[in-house]
N, C-alpha and C. Protein backbone atom coordinates (compact mmCIF):
# COMPACT_ATOMS: atom_id res chain seq x y z
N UNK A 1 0.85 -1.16 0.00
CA UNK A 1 0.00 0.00 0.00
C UNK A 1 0.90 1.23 0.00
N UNK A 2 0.59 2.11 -0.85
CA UNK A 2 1.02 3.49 -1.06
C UNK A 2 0.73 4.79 0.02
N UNK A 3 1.55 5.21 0.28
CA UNK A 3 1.57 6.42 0.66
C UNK A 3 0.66 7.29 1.14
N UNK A 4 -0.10 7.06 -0.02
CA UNK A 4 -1.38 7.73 -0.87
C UNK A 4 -2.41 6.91 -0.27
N UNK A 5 -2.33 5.86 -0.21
CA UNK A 5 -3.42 4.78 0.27
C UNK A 5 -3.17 3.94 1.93
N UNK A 6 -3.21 4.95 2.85
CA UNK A 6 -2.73 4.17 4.07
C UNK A 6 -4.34 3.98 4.85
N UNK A 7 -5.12 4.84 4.40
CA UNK A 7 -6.31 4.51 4.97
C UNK A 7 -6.84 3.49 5.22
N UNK A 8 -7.62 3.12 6.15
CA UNK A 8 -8.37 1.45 6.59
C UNK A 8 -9.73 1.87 6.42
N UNK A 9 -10.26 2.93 5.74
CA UNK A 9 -11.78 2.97 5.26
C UNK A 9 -12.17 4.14 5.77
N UNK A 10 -13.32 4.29 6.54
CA UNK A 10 -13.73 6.05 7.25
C UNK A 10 -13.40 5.81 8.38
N UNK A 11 -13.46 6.96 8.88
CA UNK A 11 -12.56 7.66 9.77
C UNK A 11 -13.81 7.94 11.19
N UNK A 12 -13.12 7.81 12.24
CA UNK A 12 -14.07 7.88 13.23
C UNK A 12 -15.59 8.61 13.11
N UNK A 13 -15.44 9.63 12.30
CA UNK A 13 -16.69 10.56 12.13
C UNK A 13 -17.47 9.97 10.65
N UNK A 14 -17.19 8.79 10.22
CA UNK A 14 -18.17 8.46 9.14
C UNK A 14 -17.38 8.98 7.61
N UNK A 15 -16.09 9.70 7.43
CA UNK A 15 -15.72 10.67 6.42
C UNK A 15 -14.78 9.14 5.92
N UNK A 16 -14.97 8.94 4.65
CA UNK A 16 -14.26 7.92 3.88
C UNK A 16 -12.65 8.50 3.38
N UNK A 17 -11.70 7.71 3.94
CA UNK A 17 -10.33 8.19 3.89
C UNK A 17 -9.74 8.02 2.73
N UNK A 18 -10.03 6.72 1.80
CA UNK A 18 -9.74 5.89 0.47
C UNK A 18 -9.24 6.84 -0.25
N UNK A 19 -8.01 6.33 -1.14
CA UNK A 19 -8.11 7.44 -2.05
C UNK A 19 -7.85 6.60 -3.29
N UNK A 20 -8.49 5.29 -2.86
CA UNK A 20 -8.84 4.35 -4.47
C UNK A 20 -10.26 4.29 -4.71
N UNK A 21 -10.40 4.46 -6.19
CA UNK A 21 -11.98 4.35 -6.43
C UNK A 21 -12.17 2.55 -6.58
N UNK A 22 -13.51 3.16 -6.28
CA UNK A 22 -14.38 1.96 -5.60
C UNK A 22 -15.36 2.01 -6.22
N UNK A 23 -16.20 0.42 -6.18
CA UNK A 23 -17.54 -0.01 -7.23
C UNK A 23 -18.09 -0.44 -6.32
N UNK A 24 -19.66 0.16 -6.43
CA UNK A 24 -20.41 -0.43 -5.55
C UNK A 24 -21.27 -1.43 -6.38
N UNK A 25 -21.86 -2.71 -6.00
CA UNK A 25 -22.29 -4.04 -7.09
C UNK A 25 -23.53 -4.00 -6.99
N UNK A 26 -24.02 -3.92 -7.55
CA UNK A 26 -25.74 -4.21 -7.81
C UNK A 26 -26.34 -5.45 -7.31
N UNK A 27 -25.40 -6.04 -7.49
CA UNK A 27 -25.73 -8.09 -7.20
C UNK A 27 -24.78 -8.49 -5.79
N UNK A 28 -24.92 -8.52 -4.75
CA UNK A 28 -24.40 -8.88 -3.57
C UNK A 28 -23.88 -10.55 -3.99
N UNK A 29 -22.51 -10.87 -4.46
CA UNK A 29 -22.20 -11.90 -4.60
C UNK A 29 -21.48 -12.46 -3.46
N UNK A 30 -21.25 -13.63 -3.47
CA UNK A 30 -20.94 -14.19 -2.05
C UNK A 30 -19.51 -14.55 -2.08
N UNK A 31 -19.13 -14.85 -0.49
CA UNK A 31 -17.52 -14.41 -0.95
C UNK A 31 -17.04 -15.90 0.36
N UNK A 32 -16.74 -16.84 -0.12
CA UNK A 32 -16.32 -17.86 0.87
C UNK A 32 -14.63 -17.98 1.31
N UNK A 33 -14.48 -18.65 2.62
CA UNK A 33 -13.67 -18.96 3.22
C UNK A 33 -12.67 -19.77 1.75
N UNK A 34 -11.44 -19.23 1.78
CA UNK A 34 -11.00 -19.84 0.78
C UNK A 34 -10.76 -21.69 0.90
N UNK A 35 -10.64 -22.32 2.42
CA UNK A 35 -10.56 -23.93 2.20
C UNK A 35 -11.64 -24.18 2.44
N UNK A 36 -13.06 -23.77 2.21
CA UNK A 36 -14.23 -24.56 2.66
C UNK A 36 -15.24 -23.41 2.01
N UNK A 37 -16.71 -24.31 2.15
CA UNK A 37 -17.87 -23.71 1.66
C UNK A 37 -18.29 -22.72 2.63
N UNK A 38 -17.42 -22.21 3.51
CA UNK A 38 -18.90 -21.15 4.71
C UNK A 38 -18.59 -19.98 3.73
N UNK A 39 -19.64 -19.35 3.82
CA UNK A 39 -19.90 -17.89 3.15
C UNK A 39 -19.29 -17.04 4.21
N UNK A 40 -18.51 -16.17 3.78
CA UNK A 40 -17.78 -15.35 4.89
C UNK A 40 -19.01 -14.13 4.90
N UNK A 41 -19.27 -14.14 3.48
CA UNK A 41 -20.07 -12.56 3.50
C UNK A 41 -20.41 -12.53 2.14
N UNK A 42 -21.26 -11.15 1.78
CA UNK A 42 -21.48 -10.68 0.51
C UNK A 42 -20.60 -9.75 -0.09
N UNK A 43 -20.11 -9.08 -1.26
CA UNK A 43 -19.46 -7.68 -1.74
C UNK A 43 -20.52 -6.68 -1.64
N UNK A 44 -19.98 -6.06 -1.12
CA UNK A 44 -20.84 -4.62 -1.12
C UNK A 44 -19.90 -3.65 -2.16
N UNK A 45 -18.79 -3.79 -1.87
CA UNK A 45 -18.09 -2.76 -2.49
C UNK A 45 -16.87 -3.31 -3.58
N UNK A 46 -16.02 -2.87 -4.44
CA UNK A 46 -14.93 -3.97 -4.55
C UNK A 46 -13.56 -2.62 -5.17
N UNK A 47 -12.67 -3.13 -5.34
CA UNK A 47 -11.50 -2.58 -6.11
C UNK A 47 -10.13 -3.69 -6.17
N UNK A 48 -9.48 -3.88 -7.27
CA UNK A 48 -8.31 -4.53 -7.21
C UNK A 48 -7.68 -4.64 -5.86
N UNK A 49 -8.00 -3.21 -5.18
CA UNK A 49 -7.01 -3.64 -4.05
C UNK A 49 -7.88 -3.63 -2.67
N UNK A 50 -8.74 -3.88 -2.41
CA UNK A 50 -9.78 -4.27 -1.60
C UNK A 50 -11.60 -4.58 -1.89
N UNK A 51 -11.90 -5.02 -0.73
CA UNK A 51 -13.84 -5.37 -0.48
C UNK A 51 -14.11 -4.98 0.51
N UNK A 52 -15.43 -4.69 0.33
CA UNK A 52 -15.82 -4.32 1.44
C UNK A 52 -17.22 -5.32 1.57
N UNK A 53 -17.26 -6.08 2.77
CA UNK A 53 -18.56 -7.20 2.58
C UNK A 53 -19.38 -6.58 3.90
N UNK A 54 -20.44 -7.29 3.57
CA UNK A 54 -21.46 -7.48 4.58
C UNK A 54 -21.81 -9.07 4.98
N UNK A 55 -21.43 -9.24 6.13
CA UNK A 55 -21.61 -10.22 6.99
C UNK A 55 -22.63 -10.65 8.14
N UNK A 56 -23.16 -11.32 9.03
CA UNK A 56 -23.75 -11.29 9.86
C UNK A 56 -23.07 -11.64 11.39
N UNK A 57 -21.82 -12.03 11.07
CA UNK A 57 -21.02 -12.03 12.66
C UNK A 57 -19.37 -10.73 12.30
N UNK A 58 -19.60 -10.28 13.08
CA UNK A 58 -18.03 -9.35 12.95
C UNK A 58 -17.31 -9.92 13.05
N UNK A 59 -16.20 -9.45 12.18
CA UNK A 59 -14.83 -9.91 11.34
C UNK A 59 -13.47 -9.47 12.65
N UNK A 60 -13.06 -10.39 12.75
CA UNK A 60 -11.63 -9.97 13.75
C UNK A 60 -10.57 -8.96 12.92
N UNK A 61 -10.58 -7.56 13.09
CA UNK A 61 -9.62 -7.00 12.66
C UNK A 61 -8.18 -7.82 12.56
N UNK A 62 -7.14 -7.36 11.57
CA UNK A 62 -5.70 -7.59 11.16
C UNK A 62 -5.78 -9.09 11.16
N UNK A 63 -6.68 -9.32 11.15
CA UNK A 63 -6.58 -11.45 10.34
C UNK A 63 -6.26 -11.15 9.22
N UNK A 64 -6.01 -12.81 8.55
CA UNK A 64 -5.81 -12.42 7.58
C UNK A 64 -6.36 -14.18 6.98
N UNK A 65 -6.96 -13.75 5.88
CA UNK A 65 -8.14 -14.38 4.98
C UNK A 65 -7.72 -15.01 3.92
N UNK A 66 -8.20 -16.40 3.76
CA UNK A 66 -7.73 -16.86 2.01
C UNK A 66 -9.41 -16.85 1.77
N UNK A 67 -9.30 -16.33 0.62
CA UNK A 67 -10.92 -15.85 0.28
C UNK A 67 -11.34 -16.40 -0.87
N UNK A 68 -12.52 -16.76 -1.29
CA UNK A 68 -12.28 -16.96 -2.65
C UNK A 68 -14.12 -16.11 -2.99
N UNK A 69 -13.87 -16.05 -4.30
CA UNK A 69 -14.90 -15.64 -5.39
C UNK A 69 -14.93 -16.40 -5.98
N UNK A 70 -16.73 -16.24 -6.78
CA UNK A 70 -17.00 -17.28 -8.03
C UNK A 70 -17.38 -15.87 -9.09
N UNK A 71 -17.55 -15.85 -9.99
CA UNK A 71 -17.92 -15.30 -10.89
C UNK A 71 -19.15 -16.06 -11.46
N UNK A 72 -20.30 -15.31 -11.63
CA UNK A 72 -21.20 -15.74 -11.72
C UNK A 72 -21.69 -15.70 -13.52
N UNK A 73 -20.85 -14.70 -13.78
CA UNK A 73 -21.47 -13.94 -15.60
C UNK A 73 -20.72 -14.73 -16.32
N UNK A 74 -21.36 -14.83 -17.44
CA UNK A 74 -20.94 -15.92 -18.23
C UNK A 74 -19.64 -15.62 -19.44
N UNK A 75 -19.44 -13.69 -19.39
CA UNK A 75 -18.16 -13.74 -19.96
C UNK A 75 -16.74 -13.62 -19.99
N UNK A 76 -16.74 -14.01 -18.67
CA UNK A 76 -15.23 -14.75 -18.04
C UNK A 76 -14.57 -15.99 -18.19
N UNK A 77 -13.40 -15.66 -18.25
CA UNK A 77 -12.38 -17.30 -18.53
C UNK A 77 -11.92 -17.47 -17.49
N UNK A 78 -11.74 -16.92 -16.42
CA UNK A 78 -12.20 -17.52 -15.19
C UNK A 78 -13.36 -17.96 -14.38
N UNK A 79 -13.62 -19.37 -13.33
CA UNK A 79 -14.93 -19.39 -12.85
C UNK A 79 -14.71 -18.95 -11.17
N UNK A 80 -13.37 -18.88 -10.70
CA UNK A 80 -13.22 -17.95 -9.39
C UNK A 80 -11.97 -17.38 -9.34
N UNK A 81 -11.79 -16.87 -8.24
CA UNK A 81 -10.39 -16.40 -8.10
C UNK A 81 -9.97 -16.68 -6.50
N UNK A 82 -9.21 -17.13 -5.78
CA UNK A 82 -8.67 -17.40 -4.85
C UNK A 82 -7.68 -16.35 -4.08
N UNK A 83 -7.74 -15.50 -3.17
CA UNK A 83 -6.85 -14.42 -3.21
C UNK A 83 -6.86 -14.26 -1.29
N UNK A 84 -5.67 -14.18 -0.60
CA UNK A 84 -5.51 -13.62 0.50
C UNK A 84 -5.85 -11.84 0.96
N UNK A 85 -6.44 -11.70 2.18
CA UNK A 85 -6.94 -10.45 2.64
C UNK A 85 -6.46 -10.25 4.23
N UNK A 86 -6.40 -9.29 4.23
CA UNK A 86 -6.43 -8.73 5.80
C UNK A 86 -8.04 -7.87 6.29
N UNK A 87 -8.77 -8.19 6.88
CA UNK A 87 -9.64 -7.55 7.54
C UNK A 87 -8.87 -5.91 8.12
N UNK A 88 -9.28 -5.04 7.46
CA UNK A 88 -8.68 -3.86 8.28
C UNK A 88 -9.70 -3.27 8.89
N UNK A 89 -10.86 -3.41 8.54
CA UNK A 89 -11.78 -2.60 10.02
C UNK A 89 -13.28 -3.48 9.76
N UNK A 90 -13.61 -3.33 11.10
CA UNK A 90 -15.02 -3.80 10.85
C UNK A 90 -16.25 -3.37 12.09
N UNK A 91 -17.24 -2.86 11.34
CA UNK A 91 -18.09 -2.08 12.55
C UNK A 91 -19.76 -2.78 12.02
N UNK A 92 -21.00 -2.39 12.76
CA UNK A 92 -21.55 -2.83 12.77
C UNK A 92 -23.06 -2.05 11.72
N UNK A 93 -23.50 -2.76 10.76
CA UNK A 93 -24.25 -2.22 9.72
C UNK A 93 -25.41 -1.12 10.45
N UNK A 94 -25.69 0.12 9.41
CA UNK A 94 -27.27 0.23 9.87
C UNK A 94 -28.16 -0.48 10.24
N UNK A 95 -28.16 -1.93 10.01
CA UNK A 95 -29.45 -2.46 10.28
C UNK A 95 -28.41 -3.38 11.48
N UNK A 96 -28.71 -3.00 12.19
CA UNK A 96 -28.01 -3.85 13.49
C UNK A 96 -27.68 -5.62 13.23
N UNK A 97 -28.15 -6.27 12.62
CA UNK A 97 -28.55 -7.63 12.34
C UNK A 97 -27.46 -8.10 11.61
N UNK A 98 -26.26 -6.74 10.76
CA UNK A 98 -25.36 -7.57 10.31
C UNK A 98 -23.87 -6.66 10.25
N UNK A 99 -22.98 -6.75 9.87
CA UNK A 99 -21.70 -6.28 9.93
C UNK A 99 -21.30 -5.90 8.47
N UNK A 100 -20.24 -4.45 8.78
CA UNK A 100 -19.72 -4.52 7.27
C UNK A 100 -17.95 -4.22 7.74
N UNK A 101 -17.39 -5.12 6.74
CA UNK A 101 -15.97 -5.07 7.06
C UNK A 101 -14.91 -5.09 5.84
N UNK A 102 -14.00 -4.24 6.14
CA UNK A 102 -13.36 -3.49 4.64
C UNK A 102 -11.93 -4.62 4.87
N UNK A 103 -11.46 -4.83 3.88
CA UNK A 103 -10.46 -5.89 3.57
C UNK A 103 -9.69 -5.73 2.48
N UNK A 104 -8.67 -5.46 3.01
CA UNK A 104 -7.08 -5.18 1.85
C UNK A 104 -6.60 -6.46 1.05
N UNK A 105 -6.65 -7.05 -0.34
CA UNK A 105 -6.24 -8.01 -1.24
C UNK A 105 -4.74 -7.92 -0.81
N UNK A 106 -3.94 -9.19 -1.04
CA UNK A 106 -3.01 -9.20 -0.30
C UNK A 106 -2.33 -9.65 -1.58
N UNK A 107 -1.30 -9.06 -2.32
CA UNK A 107 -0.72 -10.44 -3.70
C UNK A 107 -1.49 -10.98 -4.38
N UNK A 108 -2.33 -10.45 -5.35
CA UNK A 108 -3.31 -10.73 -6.09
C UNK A 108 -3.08 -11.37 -6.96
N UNK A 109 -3.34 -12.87 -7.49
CA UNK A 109 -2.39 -13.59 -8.39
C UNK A 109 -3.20 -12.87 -9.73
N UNK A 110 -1.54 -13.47 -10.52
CA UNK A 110 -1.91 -12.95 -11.95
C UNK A 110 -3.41 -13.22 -12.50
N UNK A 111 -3.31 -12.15 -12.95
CA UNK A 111 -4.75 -12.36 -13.94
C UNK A 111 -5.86 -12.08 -12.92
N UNK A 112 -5.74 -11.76 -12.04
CA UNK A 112 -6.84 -11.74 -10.79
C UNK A 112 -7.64 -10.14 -10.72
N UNK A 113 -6.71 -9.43 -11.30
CA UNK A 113 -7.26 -8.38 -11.61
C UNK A 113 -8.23 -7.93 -12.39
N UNK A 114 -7.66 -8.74 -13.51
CA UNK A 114 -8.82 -8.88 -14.57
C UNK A 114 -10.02 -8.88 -14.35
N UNK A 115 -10.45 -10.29 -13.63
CA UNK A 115 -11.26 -11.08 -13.04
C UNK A 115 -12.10 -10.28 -12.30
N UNK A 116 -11.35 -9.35 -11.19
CA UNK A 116 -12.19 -7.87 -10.33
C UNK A 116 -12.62 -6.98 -11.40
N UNK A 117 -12.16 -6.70 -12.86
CA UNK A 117 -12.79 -5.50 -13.80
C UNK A 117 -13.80 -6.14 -14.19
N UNK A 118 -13.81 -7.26 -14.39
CA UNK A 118 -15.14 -7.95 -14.97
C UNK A 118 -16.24 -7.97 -14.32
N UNK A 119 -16.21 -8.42 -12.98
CA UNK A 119 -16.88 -8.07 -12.10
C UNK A 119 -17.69 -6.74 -11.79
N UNK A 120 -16.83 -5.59 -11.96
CA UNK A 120 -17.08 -4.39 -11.78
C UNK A 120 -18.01 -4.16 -13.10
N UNK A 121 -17.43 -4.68 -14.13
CA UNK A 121 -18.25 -4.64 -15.59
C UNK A 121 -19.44 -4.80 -15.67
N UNK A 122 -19.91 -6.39 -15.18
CA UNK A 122 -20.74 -6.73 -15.14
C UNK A 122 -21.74 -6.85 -14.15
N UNK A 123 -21.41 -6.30 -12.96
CA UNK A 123 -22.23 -6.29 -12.07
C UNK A 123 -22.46 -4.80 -10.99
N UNK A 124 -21.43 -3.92 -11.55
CA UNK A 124 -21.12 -2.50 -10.92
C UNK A 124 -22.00 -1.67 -11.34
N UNK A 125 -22.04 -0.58 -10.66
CA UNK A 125 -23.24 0.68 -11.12
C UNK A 125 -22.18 1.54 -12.17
């Protein structure tokens, strides 16, 4: 992370620190534990170099995550992507009932990027 990008999301008063643009998804896709089926959460938000999900149990800050995605649209040559994260903050949604927690991509394997524009393509506002 850059210089430019040391932020862990908003800032005590609600003011968003980011200074990477971000896609918010129309389609809440699901985002699992990378060695097993539990659903960690949904995307709410995404960028090459982080997500931001919504969950229903809070996320342990500075863990760190093997995550995976499926791609759901049919014009990808990938069908997921497998990628490590750090949880950098996590607080508790407007609707009390669930959590949202922002997460830094850690070494994004090749081609994995791609895979996040497509996403953004096809399912971003």
């Amino acid at each position: 992370m850059s210089s430019e990008e040391t932020s862990n999301g908003p800032d005590e008063h609600g003011v968003e620190q980011r200074s990477l643009n971000r896609h918010h998804l129309i389609y809440y896709l699901r985002v699992f534990d990378g060695l097993s089926s539990r659903v960690v959460g949904h995307i709410v938000d995404i960028s090459p170099q982080g997500i931001m999900l919504i969950t229903d149990e809070p996320i342990p800050v500075q863990e760190e995550y093997r995550l995976r995605m499926r791609f759901p649209g049919a014009g990808s040559d990938r069908e997921e992507v497998v990628f490590d994260a750090v949880c950098r903050w996590c607080r508790q949604d407007e609707n009390p009932e669930f959590y949202i927690a922002g997460f830094q991509i850690q070494d994004l394997p090749a081609g994995a990027a791609n895979f996040i524009q497509g996403l953004i393509a096809e399912f971003g506002m």
